[in-house]
C-alpha atoms as a PDB file:
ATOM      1  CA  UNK A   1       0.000   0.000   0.000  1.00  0.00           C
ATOM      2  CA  UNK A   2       1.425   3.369  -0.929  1.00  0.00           C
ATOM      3  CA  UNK A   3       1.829   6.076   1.484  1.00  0.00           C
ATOM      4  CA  UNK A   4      -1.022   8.259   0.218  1.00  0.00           C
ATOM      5  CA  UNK A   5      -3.035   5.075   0.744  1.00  0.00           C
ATOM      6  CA  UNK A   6      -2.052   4.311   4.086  1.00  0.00           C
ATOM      7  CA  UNK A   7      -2.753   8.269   5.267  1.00  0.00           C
ATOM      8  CA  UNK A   8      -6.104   8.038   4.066  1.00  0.00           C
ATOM      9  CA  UNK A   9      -7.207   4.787   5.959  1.00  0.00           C
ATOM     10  CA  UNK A  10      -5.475   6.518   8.722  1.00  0.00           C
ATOM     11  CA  UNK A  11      -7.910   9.623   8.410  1.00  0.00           C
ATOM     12  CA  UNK A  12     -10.694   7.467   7.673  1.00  0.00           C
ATOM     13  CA  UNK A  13      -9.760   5.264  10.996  1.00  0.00           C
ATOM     14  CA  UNK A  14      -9.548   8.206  13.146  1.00  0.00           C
ATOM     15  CA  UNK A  15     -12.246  10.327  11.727  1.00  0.00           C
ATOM     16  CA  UNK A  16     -15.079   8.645  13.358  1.00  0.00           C
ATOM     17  CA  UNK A  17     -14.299   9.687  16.882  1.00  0.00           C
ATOM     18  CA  UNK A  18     -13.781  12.509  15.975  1.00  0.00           C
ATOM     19  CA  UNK A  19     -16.528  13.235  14.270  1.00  0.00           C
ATOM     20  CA  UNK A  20     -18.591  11.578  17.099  1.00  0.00           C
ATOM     21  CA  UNK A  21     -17.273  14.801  19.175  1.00  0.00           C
ATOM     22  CA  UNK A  22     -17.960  17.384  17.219  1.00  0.00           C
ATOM     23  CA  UNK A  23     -21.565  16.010  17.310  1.00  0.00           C
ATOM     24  CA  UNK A  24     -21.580  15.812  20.948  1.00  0.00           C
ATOM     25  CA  UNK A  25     -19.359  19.411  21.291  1.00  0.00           C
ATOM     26  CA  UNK A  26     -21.990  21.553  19.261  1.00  0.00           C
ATOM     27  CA  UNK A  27     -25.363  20.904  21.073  1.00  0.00           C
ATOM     28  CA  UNK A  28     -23.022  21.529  23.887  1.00  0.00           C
ATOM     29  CA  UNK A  29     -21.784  24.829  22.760  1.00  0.00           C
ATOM     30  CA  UNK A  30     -25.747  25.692  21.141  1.00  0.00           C
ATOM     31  CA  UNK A  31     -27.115  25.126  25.034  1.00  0.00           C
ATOM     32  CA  UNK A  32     -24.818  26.777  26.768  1.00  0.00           C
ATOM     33  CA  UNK A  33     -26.132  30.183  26.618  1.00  0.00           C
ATOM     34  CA  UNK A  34     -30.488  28.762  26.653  1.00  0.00           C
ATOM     35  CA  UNK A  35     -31.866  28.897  30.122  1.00  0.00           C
ATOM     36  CA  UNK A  36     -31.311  26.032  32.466  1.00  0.00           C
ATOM     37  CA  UNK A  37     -34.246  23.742  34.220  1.00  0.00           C
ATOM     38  CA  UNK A  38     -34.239  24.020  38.049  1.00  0.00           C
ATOM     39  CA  UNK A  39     -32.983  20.631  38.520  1.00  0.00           C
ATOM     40  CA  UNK A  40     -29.745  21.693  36.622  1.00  0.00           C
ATOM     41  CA  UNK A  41     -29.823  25.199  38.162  1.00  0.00           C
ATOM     42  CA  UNK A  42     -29.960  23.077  41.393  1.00  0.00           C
ATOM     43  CA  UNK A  43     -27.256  20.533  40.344  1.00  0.00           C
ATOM     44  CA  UNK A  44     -24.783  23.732  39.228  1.00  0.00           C
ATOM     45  CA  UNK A  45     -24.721  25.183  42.408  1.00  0.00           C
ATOM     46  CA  UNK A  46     -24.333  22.145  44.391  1.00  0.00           C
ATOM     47  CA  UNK A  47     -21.487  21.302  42.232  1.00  0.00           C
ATOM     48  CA  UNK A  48     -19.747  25.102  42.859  1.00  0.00           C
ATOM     49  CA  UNK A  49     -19.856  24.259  46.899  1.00  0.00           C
ATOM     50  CA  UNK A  50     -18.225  20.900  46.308  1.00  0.00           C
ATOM     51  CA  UNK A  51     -15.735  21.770  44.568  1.00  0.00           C
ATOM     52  CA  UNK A  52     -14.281  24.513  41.973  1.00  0.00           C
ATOM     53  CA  UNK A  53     -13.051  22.438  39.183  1.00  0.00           C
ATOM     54  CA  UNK A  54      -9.102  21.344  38.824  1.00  0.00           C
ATOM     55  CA  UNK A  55      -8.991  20.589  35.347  1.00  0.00           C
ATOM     56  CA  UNK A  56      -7.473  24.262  33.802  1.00  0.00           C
ATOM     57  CA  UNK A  57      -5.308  23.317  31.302  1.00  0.00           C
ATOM     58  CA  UNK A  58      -4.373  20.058  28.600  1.00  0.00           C
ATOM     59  CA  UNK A  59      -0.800  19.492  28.142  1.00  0.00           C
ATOM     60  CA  UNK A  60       0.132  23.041  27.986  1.00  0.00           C
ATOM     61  CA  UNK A  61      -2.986  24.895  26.459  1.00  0.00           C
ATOM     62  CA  UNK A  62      -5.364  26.690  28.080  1.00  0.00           C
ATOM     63  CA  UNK A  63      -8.529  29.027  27.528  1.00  0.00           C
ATOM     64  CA  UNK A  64      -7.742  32.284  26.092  1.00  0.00           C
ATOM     65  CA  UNK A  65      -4.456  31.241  24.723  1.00  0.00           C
ATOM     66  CA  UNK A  66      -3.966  32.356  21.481  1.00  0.00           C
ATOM     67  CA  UNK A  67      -3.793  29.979  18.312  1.00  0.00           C
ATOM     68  CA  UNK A  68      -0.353  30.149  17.588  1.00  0.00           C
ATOM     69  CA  UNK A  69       0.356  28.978  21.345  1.00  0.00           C
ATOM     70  CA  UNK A  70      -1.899  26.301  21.431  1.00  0.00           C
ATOM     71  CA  UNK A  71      -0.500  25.026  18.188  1.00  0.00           C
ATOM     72  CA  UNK A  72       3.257  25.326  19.303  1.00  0.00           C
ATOM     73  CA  UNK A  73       2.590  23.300  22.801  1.00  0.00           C
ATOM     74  CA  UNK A  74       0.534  20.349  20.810  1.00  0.00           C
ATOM     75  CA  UNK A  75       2.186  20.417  17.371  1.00  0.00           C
ATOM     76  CA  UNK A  76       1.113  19.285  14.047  1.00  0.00           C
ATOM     77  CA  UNK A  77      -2.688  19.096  13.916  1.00  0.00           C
ATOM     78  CA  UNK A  78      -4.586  16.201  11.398  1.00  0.00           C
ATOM     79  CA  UNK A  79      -6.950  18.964  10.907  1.00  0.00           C
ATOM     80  CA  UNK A  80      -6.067  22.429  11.154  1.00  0.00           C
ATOM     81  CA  UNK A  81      -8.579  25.573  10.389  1.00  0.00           C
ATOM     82  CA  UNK A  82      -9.123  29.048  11.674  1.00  0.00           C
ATOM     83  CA  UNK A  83     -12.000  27.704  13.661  1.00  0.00           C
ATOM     84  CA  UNK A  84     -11.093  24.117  14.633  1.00  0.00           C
ATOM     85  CA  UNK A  85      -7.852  21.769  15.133  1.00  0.00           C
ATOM     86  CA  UNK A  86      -8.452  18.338  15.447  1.00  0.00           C
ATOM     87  CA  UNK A  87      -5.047  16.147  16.974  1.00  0.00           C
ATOM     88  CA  UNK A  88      -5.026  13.036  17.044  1.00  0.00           C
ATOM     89  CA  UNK A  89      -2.353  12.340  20.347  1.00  0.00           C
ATOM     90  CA  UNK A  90      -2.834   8.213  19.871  1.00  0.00           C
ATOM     91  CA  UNK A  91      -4.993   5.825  18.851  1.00  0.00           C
ATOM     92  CA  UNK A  92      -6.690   6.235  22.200  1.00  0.00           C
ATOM     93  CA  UNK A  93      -6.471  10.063  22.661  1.00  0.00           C
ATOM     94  CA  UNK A  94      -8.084  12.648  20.805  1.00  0.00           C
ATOM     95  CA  UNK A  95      -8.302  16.438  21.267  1.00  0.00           C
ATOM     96  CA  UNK A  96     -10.471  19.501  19.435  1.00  0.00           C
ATOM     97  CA  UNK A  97      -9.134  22.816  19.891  1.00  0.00           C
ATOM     98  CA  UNK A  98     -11.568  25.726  19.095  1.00  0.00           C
ATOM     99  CA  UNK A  99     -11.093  28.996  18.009  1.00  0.00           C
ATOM    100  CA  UNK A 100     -13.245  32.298  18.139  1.00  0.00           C
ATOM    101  CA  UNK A 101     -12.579  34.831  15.289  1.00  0.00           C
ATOM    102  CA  UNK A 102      -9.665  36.606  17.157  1.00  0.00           C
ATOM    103  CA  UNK A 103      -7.945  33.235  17.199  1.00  0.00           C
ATOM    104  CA  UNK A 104      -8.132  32.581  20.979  1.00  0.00           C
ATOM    105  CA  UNK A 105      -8.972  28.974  21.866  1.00  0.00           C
ATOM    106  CA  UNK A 106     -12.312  29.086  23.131  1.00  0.00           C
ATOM    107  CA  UNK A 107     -13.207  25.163  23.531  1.00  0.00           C
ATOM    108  CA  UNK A 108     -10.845  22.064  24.646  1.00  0.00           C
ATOM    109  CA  UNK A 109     -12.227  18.994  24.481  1.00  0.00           C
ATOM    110  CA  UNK A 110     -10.433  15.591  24.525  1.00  0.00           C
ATOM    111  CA  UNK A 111     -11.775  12.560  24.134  1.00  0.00           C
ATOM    112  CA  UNK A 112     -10.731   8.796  25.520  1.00  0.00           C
ATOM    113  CA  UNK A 113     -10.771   5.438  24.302  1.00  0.00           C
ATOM    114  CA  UNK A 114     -12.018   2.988  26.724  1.00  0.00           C
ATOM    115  CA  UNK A 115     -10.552   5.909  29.115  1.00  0.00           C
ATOM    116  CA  UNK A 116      -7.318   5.111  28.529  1.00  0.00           C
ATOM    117  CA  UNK A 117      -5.020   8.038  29.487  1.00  0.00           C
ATOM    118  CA  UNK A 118      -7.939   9.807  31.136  1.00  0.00           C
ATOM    119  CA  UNK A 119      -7.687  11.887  34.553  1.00  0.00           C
ATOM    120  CA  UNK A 120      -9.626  11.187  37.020  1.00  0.00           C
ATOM    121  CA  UNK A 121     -13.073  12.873  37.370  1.00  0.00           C
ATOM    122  CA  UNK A 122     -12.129  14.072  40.846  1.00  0.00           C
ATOM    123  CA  UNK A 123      -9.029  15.758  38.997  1.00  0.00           C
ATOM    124  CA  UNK A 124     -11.551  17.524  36.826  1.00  0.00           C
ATOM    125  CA  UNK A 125     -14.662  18.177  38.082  1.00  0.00           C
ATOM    126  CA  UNK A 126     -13.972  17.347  41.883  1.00  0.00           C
ATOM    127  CA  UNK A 127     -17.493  16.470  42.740  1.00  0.00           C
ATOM    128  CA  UNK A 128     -18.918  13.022  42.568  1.00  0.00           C
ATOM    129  CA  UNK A 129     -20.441  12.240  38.860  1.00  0.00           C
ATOM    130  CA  UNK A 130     -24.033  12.171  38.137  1.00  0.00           C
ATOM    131  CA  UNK A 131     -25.861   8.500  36.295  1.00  0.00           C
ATOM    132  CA  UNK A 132     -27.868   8.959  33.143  1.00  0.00           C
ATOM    133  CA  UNK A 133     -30.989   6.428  32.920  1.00  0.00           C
ATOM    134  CA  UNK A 134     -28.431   4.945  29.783  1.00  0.00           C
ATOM    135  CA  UNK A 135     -25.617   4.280  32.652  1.00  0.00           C
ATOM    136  CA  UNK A 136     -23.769   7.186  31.228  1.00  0.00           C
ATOM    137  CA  UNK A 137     -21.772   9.318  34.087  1.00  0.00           C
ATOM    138  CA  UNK A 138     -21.264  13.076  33.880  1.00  0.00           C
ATOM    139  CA  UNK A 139     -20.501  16.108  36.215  1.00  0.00           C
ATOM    140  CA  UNK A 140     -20.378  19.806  34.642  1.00  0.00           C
ATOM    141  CA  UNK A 141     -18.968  22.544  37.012  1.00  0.00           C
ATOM    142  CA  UNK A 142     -18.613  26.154  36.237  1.00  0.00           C
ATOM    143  CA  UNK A 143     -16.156  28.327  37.752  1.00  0.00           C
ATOM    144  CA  UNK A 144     -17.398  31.861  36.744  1.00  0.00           C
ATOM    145  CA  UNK A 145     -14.549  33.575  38.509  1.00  0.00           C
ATOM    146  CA  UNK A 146     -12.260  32.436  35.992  1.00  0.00           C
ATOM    147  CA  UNK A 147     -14.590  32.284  33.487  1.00  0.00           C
ATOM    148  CA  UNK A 148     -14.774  28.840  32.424  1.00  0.00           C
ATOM    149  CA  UNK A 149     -17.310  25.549  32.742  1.00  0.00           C
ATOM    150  CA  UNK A 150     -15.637  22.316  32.576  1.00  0.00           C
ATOM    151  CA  UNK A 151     -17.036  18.614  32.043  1.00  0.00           C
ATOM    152  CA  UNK A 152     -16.528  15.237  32.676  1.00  0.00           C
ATOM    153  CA  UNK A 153     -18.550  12.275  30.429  1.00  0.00           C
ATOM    154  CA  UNK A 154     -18.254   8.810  30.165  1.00  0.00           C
ATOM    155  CA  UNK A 155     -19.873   6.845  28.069  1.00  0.00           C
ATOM    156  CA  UNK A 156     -22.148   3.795  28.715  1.00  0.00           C
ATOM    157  CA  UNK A 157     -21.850   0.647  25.918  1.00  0.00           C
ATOM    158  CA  UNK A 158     -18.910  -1.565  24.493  1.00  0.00           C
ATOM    159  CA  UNK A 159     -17.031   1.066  23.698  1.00  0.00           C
ATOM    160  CA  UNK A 160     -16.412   3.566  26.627  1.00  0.00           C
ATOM    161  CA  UNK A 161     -15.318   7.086  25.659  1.00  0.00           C
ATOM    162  CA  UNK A 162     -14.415   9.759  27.874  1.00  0.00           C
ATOM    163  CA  UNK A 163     -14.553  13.098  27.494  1.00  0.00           C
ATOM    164  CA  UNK A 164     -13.291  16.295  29.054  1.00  0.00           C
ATOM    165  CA  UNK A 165     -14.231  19.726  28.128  1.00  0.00           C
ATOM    166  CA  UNK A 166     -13.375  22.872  28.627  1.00  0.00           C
ATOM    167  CA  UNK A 167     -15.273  26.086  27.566  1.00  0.00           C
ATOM    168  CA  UNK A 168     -15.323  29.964  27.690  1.00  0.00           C
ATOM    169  CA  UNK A 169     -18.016  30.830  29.438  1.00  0.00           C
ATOM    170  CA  UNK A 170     -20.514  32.944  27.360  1.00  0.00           C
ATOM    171  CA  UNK A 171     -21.219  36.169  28.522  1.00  0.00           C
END
């Protein structure tokens, strides 16, 4: 198989998850600013007396930080845009790096094969994580000092996946 063969079953192989997270990441993002039930309104400030959340930073980048910076502490990206760098870290370990229009990163979300290479959720989130009626576990925080919400999700099914993310708060 020639090389440009093998690099396109390679994108093809790693798309998927990828892909599976941007589907997850943009109802995320769309929701963020709509007005929260009680229960949620309930569970968010529960969470905040916990625990503020940990989880700041992945490898190096952080919130704010500017395009250029992210890019030089993660390297070459499989997918690079103005709006959206996709890196593919192994074949368990995937991370999305989003920009706004003045190319400061915005979103950080990494996902986790099987949650292999995954923090803790008490390194993230703190508090203890919440059960979906699928047997799905999750725990969002925000920490609107800093001016951030970050999240914790594990999958339920064959294939567990778990994702972090981090997010500018909206204003």
């Amino acid at each position: 198989m020639n090389s440009k063969a093998k690099f396109q079953s390679w994108v093809v192989k790693f798309s998927y998850p990828i892909v599976c997270s941007l589907l997850i990441l943009i109802p995320m993002a769309a929701t963020n600013g709509q007005t929260q039930t009680p229960k949620v309104r309930m569970v968010k400030a529960h969470s905040e007396e916990i625990q503020r959340p940990i989880y700041r930073e992945y490898r190096g980048v952080r919130l704010n930080m500017t395009m250029e910076e992210a890019r030089d502490k993660l390297g070459t990206a499989a997918f690079r845009s103005d709006a959206l760098d996709v890196y593919v870290i192994s074949a368990n370990e995937t991370a999305q790096i989003a920009y706004n229009a003045a190319h400061k990163v915005v979103t950080i979300s990494v996902d986790y094969t099987n949650g292999v290479g995954a923090p803790e959720y008490q390194t993230v989130v703190g508090a203890p994580l919440l059960e979906r009626p699928d047997g799905s576990l999750y725990r969002m925080v925000e920490n609107e000092a800093e001016g951030f919400w970050v999240s914790y999700n594990k999958s339920a099914g064959t294939v567990v996946v778990v994702t972090i993310t981090l997010q500018v708060l909206r204003k």
